[in-house]
PDB file of N, CA and C in Angstrom:
ATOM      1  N   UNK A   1      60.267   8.412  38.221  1.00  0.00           N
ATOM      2  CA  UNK A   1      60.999   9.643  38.007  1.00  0.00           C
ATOM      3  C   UNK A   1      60.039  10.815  38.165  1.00  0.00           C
ATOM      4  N   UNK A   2      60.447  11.834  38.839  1.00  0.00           N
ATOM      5  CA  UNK A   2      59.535  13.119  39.260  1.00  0.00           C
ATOM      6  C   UNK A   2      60.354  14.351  38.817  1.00  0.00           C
ATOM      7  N   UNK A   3      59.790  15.166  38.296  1.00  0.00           N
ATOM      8  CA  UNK A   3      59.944  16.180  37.491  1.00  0.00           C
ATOM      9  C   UNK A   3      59.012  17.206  37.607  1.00  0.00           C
ATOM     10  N   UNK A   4      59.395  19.084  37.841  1.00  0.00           N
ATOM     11  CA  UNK A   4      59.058  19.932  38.149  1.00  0.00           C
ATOM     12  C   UNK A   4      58.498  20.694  37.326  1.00  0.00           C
ATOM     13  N   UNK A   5      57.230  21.095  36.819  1.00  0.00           N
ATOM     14  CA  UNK A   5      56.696  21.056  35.975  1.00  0.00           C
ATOM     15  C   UNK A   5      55.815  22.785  35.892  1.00  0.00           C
ATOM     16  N   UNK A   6      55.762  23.614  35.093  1.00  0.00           N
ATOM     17  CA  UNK A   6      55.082  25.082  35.543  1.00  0.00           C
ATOM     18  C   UNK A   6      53.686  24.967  34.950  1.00  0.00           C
ATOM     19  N   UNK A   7      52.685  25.375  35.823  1.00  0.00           N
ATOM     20  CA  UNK A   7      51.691  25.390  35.305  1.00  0.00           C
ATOM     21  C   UNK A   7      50.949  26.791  34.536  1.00  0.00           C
ATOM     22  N   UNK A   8      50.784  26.945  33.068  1.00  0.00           N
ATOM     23  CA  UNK A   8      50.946  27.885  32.360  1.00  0.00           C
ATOM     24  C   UNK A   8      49.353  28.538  32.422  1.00  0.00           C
ATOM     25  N   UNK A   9      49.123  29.627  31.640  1.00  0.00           N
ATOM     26  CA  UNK A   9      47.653  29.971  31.799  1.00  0.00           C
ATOM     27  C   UNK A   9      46.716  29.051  30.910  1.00  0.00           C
ATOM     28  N   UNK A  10      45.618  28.942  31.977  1.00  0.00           N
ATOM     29  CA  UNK A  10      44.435  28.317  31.279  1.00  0.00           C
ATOM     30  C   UNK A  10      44.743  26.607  32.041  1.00  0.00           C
ATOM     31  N   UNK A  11      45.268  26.556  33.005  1.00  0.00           N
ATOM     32  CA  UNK A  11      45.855  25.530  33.757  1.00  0.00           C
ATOM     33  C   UNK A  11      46.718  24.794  32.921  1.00  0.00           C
ATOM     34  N   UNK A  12      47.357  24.464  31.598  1.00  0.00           N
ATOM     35  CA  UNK A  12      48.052  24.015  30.886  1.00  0.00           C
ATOM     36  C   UNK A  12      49.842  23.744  31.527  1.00  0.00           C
ATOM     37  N   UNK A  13      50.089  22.022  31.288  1.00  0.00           N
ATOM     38  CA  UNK A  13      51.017  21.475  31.814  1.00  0.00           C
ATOM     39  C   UNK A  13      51.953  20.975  30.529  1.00  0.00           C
ATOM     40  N   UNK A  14      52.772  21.033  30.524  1.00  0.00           N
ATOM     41  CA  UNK A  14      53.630  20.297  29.206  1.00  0.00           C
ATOM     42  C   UNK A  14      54.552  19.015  30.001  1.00  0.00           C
ATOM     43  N   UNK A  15      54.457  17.958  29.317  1.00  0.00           N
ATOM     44  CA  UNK A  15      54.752  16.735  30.324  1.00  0.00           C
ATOM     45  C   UNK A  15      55.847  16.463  29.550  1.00  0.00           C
ATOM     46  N   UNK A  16      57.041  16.614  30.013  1.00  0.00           N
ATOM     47  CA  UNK A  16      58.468  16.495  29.513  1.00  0.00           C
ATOM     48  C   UNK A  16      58.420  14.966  28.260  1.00  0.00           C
ATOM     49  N   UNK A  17      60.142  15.009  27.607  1.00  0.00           N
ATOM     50  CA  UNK A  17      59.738  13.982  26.548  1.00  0.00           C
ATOM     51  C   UNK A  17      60.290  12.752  27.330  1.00  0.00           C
ATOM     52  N   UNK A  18      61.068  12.963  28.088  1.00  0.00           N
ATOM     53  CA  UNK A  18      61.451  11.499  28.653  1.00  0.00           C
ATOM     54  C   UNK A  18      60.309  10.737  29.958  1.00  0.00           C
ATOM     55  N   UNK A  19      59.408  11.798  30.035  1.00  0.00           N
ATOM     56  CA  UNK A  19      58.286  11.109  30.668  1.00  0.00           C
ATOM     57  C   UNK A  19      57.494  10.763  29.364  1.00  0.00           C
ATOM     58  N   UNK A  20      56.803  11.224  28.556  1.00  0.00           N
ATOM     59  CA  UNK A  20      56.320  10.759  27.488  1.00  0.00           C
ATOM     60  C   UNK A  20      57.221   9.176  26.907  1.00  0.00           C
ATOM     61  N   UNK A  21      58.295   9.882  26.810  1.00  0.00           N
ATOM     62  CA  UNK A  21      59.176   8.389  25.752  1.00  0.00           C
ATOM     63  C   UNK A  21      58.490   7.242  27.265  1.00  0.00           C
ATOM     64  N   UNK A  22      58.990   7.334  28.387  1.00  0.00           N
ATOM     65  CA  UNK A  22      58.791   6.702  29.436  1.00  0.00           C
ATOM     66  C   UNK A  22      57.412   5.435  29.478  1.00  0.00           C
ATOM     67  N   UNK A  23      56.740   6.129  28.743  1.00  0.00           N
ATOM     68  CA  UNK A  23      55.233   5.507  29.489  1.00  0.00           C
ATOM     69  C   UNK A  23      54.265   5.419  27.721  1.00  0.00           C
ATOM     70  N   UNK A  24      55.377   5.856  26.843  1.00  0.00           N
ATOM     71  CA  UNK A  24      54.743   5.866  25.137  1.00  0.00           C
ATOM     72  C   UNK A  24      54.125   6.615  25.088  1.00  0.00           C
ATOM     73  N   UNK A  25      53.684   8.034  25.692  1.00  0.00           N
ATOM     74  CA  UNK A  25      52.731   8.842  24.678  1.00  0.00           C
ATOM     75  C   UNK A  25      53.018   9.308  23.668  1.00  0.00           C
ATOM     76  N   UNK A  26      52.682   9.192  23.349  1.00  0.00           N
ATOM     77  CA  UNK A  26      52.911  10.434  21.182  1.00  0.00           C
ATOM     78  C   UNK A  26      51.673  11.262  21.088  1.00  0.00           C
ATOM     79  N   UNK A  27      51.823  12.261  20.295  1.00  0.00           N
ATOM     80  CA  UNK A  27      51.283  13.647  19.800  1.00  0.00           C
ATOM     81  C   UNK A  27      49.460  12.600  19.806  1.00  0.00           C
ATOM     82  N   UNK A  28      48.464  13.144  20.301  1.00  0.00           N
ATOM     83  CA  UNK A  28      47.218  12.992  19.965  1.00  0.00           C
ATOM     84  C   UNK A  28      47.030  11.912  20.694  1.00  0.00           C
ATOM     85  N   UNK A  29      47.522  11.424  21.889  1.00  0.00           N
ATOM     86  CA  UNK A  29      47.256  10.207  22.430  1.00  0.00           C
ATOM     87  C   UNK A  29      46.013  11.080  23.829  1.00  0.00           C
ATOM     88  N   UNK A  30      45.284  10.453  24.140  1.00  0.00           N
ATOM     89  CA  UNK A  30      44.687  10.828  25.167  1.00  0.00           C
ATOM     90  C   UNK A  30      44.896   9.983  26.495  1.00  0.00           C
ATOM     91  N   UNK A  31      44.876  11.495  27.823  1.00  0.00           N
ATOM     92  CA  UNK A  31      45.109  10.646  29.135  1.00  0.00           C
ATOM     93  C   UNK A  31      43.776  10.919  29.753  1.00  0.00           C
ATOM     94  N   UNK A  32      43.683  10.437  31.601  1.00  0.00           N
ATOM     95  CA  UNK A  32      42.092  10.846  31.618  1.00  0.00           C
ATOM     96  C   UNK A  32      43.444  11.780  33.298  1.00  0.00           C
ATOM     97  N   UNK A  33      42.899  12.569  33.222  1.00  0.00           N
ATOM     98  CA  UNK A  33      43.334  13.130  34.487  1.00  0.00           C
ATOM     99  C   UNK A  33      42.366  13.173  35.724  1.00  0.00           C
ATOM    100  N   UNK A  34      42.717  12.746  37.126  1.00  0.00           N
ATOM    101  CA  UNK A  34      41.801  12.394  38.416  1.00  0.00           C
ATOM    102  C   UNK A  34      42.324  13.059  39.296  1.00  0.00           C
ATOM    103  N   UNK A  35      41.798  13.291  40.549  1.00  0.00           N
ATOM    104  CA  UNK A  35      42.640  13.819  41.726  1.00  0.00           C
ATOM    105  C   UNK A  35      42.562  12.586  42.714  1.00  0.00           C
ATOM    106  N   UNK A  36      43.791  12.395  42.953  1.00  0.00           N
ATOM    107  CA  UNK A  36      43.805  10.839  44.172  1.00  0.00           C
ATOM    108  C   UNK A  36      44.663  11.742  45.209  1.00  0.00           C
ATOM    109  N   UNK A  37      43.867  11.776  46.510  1.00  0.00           N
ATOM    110  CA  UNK A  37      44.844  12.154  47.973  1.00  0.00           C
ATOM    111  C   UNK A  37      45.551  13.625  47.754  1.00  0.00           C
ATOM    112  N   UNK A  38      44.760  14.324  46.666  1.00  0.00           N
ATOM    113  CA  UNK A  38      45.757  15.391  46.737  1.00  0.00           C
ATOM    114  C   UNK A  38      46.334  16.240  45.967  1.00  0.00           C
ATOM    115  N   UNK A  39      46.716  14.933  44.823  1.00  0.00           N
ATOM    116  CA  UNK A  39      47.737  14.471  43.647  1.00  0.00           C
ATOM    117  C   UNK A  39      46.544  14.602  42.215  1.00  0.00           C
ATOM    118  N   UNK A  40      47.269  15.229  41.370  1.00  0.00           N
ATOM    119  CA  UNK A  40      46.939  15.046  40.142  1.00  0.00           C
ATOM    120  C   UNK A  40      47.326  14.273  39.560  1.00  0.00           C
ATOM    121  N   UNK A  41      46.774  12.948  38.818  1.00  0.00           N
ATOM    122  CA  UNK A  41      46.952  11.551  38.102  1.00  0.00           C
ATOM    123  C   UNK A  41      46.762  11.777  36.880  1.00  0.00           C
ATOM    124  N   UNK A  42      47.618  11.335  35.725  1.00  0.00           N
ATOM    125  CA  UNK A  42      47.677  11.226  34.704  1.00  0.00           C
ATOM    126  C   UNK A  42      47.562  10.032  34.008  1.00  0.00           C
ATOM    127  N   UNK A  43      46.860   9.360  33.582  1.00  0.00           N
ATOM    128  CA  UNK A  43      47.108   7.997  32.911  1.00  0.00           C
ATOM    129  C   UNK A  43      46.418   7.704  31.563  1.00  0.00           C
ATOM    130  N   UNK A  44      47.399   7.075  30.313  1.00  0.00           N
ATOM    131  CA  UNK A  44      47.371   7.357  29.367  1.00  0.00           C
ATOM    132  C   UNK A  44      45.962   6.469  29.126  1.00  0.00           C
ATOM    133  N   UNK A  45      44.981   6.803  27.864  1.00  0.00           N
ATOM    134  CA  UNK A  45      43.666   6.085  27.433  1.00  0.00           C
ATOM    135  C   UNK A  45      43.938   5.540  25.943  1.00  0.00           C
ATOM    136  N   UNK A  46      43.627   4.624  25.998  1.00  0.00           N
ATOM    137  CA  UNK A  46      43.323   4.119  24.886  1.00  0.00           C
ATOM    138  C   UNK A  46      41.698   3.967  24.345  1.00  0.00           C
ATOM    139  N   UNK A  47      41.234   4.894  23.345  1.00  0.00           N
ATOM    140  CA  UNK A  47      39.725   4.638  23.179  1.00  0.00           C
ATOM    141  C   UNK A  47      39.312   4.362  21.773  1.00  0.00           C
ATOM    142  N   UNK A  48      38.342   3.322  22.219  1.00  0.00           N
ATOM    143  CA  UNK A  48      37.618   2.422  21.359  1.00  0.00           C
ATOM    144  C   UNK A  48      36.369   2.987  20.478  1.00  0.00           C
ATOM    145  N   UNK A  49      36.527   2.772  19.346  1.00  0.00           N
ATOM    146  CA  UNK A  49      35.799   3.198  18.628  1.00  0.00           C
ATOM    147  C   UNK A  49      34.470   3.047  18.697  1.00  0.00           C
ATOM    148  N   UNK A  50      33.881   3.529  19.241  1.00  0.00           N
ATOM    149  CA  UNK A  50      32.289   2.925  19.458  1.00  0.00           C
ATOM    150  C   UNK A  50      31.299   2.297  18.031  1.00  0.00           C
ATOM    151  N   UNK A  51      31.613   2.509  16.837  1.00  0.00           N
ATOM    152  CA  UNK A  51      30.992   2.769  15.945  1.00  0.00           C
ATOM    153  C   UNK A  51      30.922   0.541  15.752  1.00  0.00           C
ATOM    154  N   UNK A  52      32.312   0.479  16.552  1.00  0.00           N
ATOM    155  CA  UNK A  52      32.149  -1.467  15.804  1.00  0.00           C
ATOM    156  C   UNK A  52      31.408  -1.763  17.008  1.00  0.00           C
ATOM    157  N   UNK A  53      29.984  -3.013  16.642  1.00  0.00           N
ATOM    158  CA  UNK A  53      29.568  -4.086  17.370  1.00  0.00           C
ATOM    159  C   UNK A  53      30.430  -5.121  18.552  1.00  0.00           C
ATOM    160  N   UNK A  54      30.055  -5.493  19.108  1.00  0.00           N
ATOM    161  CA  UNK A  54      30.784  -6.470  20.408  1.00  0.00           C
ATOM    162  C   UNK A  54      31.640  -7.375  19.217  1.00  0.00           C
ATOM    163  N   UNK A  55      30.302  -7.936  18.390  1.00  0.00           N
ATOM    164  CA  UNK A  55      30.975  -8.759  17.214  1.00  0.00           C
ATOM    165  C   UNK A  55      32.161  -8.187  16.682  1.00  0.00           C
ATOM    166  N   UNK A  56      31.604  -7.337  15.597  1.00  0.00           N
ATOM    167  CA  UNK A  56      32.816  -6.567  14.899  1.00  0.00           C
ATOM    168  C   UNK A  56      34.287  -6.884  15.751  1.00  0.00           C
ATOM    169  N   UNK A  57      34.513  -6.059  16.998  1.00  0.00           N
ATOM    170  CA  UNK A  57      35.331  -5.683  17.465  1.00  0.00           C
ATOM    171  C   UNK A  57      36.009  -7.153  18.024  1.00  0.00           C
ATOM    172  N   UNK A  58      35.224  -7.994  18.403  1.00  0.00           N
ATOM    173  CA  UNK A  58      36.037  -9.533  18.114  1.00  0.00           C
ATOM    174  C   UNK A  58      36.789 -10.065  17.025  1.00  0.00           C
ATOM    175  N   UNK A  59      36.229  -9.747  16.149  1.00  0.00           N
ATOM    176  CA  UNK A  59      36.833 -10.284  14.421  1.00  0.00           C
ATOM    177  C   UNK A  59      38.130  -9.443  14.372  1.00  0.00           C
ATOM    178  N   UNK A  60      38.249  -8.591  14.786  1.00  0.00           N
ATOM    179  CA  UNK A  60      39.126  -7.136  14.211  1.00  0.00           C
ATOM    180  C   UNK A  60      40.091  -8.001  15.117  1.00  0.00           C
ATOM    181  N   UNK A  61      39.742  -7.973  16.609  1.00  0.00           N
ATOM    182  CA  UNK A  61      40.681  -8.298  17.772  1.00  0.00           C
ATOM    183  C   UNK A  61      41.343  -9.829  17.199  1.00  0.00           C
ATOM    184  N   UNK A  62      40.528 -10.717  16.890  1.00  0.00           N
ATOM    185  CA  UNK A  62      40.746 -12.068  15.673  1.00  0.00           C
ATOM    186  C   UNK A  62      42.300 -11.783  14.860  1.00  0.00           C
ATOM    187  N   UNK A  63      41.486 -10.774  13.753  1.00  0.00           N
ATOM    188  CA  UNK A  63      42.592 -10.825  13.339  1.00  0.00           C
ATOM    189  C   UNK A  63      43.718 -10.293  12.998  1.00  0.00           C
ATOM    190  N   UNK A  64      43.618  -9.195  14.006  1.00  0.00           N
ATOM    191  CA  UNK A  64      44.826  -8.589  14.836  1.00  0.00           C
ATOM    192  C   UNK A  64      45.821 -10.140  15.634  1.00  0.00           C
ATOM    193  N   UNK A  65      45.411 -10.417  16.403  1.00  0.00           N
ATOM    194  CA  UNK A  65      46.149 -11.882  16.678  1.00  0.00           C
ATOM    195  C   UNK A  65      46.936 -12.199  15.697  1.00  0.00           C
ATOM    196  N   UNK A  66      45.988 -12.928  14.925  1.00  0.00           N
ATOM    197  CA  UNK A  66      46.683 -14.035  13.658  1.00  0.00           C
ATOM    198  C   UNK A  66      47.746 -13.256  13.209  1.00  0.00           C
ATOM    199  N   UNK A  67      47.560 -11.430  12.896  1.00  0.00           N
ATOM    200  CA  UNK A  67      48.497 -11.088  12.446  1.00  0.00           C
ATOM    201  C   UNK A  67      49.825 -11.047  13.182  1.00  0.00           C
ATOM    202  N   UNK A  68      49.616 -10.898  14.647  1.00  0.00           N
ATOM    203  CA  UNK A  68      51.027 -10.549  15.444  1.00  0.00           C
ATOM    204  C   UNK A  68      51.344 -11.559  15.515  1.00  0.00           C
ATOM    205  N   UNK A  69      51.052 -12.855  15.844  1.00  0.00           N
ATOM    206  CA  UNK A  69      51.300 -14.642  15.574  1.00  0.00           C
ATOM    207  C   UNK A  69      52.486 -14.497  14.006  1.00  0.00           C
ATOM    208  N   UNK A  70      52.043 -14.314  12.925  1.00  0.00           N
ATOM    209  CA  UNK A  70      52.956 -14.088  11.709  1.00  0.00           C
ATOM    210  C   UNK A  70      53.716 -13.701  11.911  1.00  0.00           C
ATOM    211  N   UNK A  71      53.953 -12.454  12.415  1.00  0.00           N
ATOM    212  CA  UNK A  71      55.012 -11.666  12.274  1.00  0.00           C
ATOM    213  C   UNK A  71      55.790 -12.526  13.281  1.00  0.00           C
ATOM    214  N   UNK A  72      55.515 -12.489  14.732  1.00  0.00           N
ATOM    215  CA  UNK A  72      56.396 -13.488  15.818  1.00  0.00           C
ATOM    216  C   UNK A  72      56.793 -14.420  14.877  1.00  0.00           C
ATOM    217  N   UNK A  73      56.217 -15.063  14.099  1.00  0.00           N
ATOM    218  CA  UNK A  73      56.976 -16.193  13.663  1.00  0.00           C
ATOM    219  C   UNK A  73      58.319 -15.959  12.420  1.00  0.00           C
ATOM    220  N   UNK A  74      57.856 -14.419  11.696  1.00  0.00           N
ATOM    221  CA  UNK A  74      58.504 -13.619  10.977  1.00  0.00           C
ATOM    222  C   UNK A  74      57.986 -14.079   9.274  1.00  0.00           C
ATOM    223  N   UNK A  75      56.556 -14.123   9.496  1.00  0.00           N
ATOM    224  CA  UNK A  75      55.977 -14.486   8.240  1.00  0.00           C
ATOM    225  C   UNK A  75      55.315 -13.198   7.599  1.00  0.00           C
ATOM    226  N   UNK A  76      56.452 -12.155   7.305  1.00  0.00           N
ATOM    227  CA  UNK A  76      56.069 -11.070   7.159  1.00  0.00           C
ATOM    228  C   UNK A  76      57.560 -10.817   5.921  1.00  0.00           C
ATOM    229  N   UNK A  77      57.136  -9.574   5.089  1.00  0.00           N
ATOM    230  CA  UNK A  77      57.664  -8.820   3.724  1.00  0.00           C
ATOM    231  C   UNK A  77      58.267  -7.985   4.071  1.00  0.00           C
ATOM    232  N   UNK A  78      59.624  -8.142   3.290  1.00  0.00           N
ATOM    233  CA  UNK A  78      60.138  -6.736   3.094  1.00  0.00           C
ATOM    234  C   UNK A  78      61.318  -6.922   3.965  1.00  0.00           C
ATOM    235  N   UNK A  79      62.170  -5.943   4.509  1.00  0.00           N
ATOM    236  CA  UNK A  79      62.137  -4.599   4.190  1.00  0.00           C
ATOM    237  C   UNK A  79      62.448  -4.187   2.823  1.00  0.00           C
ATOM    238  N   UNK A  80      61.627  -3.290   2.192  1.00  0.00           N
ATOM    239  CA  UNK A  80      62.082  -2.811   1.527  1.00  0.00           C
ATOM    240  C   UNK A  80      62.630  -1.362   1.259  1.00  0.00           C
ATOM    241  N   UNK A  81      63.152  -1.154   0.071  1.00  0.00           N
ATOM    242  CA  UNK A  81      64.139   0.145  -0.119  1.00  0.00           C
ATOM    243  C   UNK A  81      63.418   0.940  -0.216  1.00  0.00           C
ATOM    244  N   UNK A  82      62.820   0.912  -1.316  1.00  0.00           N
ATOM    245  CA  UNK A  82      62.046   2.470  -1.948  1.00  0.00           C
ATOM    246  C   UNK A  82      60.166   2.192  -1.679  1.00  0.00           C
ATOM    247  N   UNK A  83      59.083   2.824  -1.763  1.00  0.00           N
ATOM    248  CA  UNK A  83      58.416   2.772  -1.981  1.00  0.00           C
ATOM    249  C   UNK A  83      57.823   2.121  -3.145  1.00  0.00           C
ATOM    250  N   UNK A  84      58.938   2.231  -4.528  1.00  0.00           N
ATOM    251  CA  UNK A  84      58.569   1.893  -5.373  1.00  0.00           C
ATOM    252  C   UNK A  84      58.633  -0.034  -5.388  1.00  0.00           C
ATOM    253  N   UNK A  85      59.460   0.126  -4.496  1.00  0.00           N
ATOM    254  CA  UNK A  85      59.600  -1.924  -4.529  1.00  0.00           C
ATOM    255  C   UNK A  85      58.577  -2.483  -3.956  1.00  0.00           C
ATOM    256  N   UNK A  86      58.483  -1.772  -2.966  1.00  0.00           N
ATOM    257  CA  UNK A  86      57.291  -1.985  -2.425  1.00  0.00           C
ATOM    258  C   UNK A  86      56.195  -1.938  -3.299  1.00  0.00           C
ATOM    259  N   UNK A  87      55.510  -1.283  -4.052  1.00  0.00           N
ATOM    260  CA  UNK A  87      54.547  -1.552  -4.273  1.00  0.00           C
ATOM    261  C   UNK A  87      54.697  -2.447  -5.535  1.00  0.00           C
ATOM    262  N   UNK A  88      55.370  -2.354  -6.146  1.00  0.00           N
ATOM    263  CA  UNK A  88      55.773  -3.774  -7.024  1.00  0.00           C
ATOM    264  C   UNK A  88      55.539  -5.264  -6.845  1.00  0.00           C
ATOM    265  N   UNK A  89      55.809  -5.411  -5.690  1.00  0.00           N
ATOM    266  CA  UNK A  89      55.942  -6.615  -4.730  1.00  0.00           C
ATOM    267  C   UNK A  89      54.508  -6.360  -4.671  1.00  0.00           C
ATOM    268  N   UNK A  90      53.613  -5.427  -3.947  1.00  0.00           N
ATOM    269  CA  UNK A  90      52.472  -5.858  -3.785  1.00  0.00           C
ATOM    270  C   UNK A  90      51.170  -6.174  -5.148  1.00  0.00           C
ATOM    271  N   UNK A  91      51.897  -5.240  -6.103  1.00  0.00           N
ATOM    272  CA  UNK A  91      51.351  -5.484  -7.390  1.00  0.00           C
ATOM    273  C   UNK A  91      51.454  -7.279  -7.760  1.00  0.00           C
ATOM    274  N   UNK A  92      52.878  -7.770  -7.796  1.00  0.00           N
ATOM    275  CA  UNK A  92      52.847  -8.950  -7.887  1.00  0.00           C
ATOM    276  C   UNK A  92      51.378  -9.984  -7.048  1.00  0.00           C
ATOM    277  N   UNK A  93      51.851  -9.811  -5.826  1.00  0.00           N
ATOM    278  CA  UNK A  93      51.070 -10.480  -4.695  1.00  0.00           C
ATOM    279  C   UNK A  93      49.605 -10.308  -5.334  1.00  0.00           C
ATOM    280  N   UNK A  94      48.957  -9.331  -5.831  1.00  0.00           N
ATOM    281  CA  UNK A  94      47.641  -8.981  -6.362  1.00  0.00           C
ATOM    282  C   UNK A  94      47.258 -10.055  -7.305  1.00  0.00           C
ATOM    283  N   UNK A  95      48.269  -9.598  -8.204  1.00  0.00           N
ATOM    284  CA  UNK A  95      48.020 -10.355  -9.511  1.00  0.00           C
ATOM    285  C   UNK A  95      48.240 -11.896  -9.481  1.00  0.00           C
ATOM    286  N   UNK A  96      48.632 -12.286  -8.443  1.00  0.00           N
ATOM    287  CA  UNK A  96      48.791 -14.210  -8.162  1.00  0.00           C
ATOM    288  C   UNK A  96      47.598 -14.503  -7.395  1.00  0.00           C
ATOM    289  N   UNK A  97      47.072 -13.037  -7.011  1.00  0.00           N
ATOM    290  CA  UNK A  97      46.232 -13.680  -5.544  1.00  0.00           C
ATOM    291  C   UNK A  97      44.166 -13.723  -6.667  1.00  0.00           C
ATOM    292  N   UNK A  98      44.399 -13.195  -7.761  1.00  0.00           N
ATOM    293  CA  UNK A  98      43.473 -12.624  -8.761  1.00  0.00           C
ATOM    294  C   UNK A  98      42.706 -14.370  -9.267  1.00  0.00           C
ATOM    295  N   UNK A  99      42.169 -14.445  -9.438  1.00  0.00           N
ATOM    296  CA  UNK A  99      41.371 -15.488  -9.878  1.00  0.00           C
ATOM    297  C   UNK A  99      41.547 -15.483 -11.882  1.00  0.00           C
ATOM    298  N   UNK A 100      41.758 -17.106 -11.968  1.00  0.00           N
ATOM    299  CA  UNK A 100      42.469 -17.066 -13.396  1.00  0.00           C
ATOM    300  C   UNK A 100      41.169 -16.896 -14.028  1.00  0.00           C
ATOM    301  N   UNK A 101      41.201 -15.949 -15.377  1.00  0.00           N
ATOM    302  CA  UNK A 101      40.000 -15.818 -16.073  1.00  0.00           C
ATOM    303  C   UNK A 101      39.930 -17.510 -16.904  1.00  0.00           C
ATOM    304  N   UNK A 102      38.591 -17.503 -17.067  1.00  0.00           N
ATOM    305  CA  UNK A 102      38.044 -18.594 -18.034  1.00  0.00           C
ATOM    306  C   UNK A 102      38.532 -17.995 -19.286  1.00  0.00           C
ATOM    307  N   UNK A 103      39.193 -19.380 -20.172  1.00  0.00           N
ATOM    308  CA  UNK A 103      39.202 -18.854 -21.522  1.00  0.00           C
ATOM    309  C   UNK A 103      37.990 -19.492 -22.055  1.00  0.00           C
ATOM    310  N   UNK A 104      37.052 -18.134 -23.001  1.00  0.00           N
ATOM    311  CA  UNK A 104      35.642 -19.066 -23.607  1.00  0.00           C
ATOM    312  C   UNK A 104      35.982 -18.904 -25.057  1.00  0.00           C
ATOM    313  N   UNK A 105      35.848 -20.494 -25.150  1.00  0.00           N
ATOM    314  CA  UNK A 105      35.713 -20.706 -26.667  1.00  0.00           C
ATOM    315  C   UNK A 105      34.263 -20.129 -27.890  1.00  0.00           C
ATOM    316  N   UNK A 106      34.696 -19.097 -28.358  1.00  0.00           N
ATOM    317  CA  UNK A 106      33.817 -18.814 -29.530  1.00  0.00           C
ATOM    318  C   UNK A 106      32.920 -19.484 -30.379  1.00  0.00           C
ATOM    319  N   UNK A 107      32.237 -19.222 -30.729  1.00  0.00           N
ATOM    320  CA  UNK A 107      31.716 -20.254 -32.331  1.00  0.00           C
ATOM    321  C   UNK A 107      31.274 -19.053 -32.926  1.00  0.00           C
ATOM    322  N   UNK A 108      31.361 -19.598 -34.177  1.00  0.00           N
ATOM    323  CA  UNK A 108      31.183 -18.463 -35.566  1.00  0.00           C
ATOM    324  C   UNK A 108      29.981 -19.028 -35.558  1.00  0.00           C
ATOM    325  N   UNK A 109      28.886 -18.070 -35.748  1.00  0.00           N
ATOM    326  CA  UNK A 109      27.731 -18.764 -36.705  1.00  0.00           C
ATOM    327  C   UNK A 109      27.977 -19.220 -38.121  1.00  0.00           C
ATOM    328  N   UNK A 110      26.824 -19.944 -38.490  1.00  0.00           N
ATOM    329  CA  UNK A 110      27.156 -20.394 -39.837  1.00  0.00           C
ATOM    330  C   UNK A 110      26.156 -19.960 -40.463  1.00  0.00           C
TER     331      UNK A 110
END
C-alpha cells in the first residue's frame, strides 16, 4: 500500500496509522532509514541492549522460549478482573513458593 505523504520542516515525515498498524510500529519504536535506487527505505529496528554478554543474552533468549512454550500450551494465569485479584493470586503463589521455616525446639536452662 502507497500513500502520499508531506514532507514538513526540518525534513520531518509522519507515517500514517494504517501503515504503522501494517508493519507494528508503536510510539518509540526505531526504524533505520537508507536510500535504495532513488527511494527512501524505511525499516523498522529492533535494538539490543548492549549492556548483556553473548552469554547473558542466551539465558534471557532461554528463557524467553520456555516461557512462550507455556503459554502455547496455555500454562499461564488469569485473566483476571481487578488488579487487586491479581495480586492476591500472586501473594498466594509467593507464600507456597517460600521455604517452610524450621520449627526450633527451645530448652530452658536449668
Amino acid at each position: 500500500m502507497s500513500t502520499i505523504v508531506k514532507v514538513q520542516r526540518k525534513g520531518q515525515v509522519t507515517i500514517p496509522t494504517r501503515l504503522r498498524v501494517q508493519v507494528g510500529l508503536v510510539d518509540g519504536d526505531l526504524v533505520e532509514a537508507k536510500a535504495e535506487r532513488g527511494k527512501i527505505v524505511l525499516t523498522p529496528k529492533l535494538i539490543v541492549d548492549r549492556e548483556y554478554t553473548p552469554a547473558q543474552r542466551r539465558v534471557i533468549d532461554a528463557r524467553l522460549a520456555v516461557s512462550l512454550e507455556q503459554a502455547k500450551k496455555g500454562e499461564t494465569y488469569g485473566p483476571f478482573e481487578t488488579h487487586e485479584e491479581m495480586t492476591t493470586f500472586l501473594h498466594g503463589k509467593a507464600k507456597k513458593a517460600r521455604p517452610k521455616k524450621a520449627t526450633s525446639v527451645k530448652h530452658s536452662a536449668r
